[in-house]
Protein backbone atom coordinates (compact mmCIF):
# COMPACT_ATOMS: atom_id res chain seq x y z
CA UNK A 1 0.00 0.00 0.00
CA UNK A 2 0.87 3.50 -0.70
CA UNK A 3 1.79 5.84 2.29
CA UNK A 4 2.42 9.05 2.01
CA UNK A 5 4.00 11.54 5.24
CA UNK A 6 4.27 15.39 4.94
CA UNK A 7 5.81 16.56 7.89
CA UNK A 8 6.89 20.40 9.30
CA UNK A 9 10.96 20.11 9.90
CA UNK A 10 10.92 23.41 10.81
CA UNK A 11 8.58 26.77 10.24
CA UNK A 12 11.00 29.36 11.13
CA UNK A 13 11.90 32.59 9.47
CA UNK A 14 15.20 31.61 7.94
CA UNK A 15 15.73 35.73 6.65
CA UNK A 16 13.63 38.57 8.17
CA UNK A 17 15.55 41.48 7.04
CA UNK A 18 13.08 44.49 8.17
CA UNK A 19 13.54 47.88 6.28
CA UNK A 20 11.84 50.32 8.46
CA UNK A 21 12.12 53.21 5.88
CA UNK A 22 13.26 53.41 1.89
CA UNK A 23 13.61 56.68 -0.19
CA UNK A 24 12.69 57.04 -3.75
CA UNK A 25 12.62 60.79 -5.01
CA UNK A 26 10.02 62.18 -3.14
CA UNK A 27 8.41 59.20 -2.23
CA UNK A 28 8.92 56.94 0.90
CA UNK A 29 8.07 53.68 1.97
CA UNK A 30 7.61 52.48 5.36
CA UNK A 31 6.92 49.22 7.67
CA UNK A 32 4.26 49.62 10.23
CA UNK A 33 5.27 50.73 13.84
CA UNK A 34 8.50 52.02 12.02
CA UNK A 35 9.81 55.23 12.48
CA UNK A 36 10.63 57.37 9.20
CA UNK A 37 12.74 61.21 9.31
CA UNK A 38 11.40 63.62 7.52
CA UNK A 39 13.30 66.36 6.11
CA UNK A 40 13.68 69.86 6.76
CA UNK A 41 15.36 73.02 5.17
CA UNK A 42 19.25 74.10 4.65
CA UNK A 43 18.61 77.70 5.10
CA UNK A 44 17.56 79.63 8.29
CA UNK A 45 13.72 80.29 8.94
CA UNK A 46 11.46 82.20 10.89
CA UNK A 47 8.52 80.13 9.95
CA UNK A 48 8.20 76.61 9.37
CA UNK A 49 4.80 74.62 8.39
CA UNK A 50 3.71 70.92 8.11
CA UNK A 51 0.72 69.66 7.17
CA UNK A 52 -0.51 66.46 6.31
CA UNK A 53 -3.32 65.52 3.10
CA UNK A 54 -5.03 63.06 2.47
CA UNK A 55 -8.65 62.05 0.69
CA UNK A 56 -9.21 65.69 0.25
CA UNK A 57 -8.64 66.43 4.04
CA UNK A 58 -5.72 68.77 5.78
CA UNK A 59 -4.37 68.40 8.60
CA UNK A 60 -1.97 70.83 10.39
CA UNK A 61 1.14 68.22 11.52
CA UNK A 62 3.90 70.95 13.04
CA UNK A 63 4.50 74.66 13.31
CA UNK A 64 7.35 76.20 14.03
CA UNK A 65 7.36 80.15 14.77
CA UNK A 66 9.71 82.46 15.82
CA UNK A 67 11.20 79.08 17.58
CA UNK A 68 8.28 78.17 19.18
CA UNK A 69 7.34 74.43 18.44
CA UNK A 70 3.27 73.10 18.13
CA UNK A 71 2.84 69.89 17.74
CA UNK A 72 -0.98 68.99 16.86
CA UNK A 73 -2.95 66.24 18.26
CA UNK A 74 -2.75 63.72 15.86
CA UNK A 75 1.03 63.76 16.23
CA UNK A 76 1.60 64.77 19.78
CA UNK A 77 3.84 61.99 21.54
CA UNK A 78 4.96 60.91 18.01
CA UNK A 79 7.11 63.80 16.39
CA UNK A 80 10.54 64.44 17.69
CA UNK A 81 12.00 68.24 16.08
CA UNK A 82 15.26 69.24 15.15
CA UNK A 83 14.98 72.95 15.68
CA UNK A 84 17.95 74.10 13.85
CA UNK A 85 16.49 72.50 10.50
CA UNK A 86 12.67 71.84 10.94
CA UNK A 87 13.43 67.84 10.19
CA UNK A 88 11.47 65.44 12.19
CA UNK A 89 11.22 61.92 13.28
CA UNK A 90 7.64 60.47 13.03
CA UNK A 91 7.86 57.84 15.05
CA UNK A 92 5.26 54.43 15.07
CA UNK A 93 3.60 55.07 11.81
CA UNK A 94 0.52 53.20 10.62
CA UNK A 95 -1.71 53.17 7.72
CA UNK A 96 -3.57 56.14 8.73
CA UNK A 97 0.04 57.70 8.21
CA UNK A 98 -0.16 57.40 4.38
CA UNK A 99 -0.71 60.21 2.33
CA UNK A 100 0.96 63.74 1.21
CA UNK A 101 3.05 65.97 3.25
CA UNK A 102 3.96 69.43 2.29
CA UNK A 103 6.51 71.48 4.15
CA UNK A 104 6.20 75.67 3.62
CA UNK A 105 8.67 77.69 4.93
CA UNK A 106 8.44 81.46 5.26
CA UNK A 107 5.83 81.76 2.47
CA UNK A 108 8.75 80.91 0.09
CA UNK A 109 6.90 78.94 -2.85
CA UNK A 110 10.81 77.84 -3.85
CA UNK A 111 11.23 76.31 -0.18
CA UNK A 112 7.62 74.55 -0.41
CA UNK A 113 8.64 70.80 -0.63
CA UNK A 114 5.58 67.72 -0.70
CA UNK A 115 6.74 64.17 0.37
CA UNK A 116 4.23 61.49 -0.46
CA UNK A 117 4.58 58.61 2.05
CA UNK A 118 2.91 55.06 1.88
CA UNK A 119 2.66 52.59 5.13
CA UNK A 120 3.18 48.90 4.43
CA UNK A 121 2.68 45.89 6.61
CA UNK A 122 5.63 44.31 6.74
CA UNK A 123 5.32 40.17 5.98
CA UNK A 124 4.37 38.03 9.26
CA UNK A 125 5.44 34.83 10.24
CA UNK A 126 4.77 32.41 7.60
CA UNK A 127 3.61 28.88 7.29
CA UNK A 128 3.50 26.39 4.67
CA UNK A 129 0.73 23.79 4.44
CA UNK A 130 0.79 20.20 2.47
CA UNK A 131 -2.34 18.38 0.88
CA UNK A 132 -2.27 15.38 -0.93
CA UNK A 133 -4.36 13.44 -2.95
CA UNK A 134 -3.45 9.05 -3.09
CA UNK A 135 -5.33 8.49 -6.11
CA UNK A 136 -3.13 10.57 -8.38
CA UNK A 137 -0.51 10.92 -5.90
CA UNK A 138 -0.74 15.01 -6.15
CA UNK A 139 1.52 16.70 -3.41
CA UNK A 140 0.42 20.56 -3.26
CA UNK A 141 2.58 23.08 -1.21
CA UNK A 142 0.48 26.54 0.27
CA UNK A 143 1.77 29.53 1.47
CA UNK A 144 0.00 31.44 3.58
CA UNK A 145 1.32 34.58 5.44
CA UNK A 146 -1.74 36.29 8.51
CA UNK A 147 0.05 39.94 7.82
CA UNK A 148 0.85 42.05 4.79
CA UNK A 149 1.02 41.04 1.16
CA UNK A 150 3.98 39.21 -1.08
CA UNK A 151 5.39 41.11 -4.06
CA UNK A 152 7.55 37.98 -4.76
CA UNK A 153 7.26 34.52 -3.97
CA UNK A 154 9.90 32.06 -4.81
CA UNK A 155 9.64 28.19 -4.40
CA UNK A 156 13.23 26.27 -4.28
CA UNK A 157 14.32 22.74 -3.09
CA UNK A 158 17.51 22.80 -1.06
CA UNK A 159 18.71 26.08 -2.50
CA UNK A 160 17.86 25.21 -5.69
CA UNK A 161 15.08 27.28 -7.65
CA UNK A 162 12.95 25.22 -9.04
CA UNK A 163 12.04 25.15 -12.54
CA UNK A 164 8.43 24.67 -13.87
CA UNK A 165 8.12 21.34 -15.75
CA UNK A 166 5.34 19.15 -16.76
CA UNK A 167 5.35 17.54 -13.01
CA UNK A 168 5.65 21.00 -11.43
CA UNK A 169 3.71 24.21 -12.05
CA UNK A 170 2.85 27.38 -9.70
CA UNK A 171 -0.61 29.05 -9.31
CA UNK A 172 -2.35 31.60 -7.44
CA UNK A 173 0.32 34.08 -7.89
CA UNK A 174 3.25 31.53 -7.10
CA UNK A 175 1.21 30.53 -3.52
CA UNK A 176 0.47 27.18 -4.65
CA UNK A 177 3.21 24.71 -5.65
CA UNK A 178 1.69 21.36 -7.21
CA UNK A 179 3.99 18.21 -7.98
CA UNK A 180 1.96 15.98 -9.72
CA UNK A 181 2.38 12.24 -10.02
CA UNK A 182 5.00 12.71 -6.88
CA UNK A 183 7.46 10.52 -6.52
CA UNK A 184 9.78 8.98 -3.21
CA UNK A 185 12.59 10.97 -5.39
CA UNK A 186 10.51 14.47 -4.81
CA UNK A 187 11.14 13.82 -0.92
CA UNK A 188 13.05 16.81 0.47
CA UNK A 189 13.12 20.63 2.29
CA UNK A 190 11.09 22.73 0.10
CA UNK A 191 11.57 26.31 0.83
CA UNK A 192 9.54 29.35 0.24
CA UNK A 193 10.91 32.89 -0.05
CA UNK A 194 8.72 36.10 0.31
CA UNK A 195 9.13 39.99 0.37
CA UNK A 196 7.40 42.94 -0.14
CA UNK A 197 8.86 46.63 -0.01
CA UNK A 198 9.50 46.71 3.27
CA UNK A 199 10.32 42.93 4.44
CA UNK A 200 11.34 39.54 3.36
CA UNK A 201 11.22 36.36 4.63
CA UNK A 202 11.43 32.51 4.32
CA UNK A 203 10.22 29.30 5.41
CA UNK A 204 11.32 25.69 5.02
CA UNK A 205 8.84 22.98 4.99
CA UNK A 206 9.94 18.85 4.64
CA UNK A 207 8.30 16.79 2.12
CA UNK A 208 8.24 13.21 2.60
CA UNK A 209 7.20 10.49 -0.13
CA UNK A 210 7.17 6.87 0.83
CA UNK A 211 6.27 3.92 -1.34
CA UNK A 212 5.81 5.63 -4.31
CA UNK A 213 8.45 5.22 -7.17
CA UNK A 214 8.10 5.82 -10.85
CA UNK A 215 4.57 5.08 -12.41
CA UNK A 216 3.83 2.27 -15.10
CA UNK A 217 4.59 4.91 -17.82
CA UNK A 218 7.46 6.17 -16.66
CA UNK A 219 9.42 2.90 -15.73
CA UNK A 220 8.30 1.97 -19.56
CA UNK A 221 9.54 5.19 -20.78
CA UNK A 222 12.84 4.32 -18.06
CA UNK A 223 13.40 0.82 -19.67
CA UNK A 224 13.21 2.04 -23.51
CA UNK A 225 15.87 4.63 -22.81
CA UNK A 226 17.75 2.02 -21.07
CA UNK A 227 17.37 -0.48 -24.42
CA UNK A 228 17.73 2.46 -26.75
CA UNK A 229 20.99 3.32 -24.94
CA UNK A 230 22.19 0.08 -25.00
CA UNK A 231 21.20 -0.85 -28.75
CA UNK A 232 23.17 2.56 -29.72
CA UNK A 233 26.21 1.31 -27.32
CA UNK A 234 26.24 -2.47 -29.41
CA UNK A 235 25.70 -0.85 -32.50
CA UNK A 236 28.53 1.54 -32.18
CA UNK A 237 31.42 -1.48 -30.70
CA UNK A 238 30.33 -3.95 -33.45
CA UNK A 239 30.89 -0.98 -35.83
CA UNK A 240 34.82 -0.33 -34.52
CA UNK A 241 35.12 -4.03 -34.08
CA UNK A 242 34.95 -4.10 -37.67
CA UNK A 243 36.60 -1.48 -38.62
CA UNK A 244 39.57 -3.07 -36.57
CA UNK A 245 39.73 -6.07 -38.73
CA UNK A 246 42.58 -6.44 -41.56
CA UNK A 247 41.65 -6.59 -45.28
């Protein structure tokens, strides 16, 4: 009879490389409960505005006048000034965080700068789930993740990427990994890599295959290359054995 075992080896996060904040342009990207600086201006100031936009709404973020520092509700606890520059640290920011910022300083329109910035959740913990189906010996590989969302998924076997053949193929957006027709050989640590803009992480799952070996048409496909191969390998000696001969 036909067993088949898919056990967890481990479910760990083998890589969890958090990026709490990344710059591009204007633009910034940020991990949830991260803190992110913001910017402020090289020249000296009397005045110094920041407001925040978003959805059609403004909010007032920061003031500075005359020296003088208000920091409004939505922010209080959360901003941390550099009064020589007007630069900030925004500390613990959330998805309610996303949206434009504009700094103004003096009335200046050539010192008015807008940041756009966009809160991700990073990637949680992962796991990796098997099902299997006896009748057509189908192993299928999930990933699932509870917290943010994937930009890349990668499947690989023992640090080996694997490529999509007619026993392998990827669906759902690379979540699913199907082996069909598995095999004792497909045994082994089958790994899943993840990130998104502001994380990435792995996880390692052990696939175990017992009692199954080739199927009926592959062990005949198997033996004709093995008869084929050695037909060719005859062939060939009886042709230099001839060749050898004297005239």
């Amino acid at each position: 009879m036909i067993t088949f075992g898919c056990s967890i080896l481990c479910l760990l996060q083998l890589l969890s490389n958090r990026i709490s904040a990344q710059w591009t342009s204007d633009r910034m990207l940020a991990a949830t409960g991260s803190s992110i600086p913001f910017p402020g201006t090289d020249n000296k100031f009397n005045n110094l505005h920041w407001y925040f936009s978003v959805s059609n709404r403004n909010l007032h973020a920061m003031d500075m006048q005359e020296g003088n520092i208000i920091i409004y509700e939505k922010y209080k606890n959360r901003i941390k000034v550099d009064r020589s520059d007007g630069s900030f640290q925004l500390k613990d920011v959330g998805k309610a965080d996303s949206g434009h910022y504009k700094m103004t300083v003096d009335l200046d329109p050539q010192r008015t700068r807008i940041l756009t910035l966009e809160v991700i959740d990073p990637l949680s913990t992962p796991s990796i789930s098997c099902e299997y189906n006896p009748e057509n010996h189908t192993a299928v590989l999930i990933y699932k993740v509870q917290r943010g969302r994937a930009t890349s998924i990668l499947w690989s076997r023992e640090g080996v990427v694997l490529p999509v053949c007619p026993r392998r193929s990827l669906s759902d957006g690379n979540v699913t990994f199907t082996i069909w027709n598995a095999e004792k050989s497909d045994s082994g640590y089958y790994t899943c890599s993840v990130e998104n803009q502001v994380s990435r992480t792995n996880s390692t799952y052990q696939l175990v295959i017992e009692g199954h070996e080739l199927n009926p048409r592959s062990r005949v496909g198997l033996y004709l290359t093995i008869i084929v191969v050695i037909t060719v390998v005859l062939v060939v000696g009886a042709r230099l054995y001839m060749l050898g001969l004297p005239s």
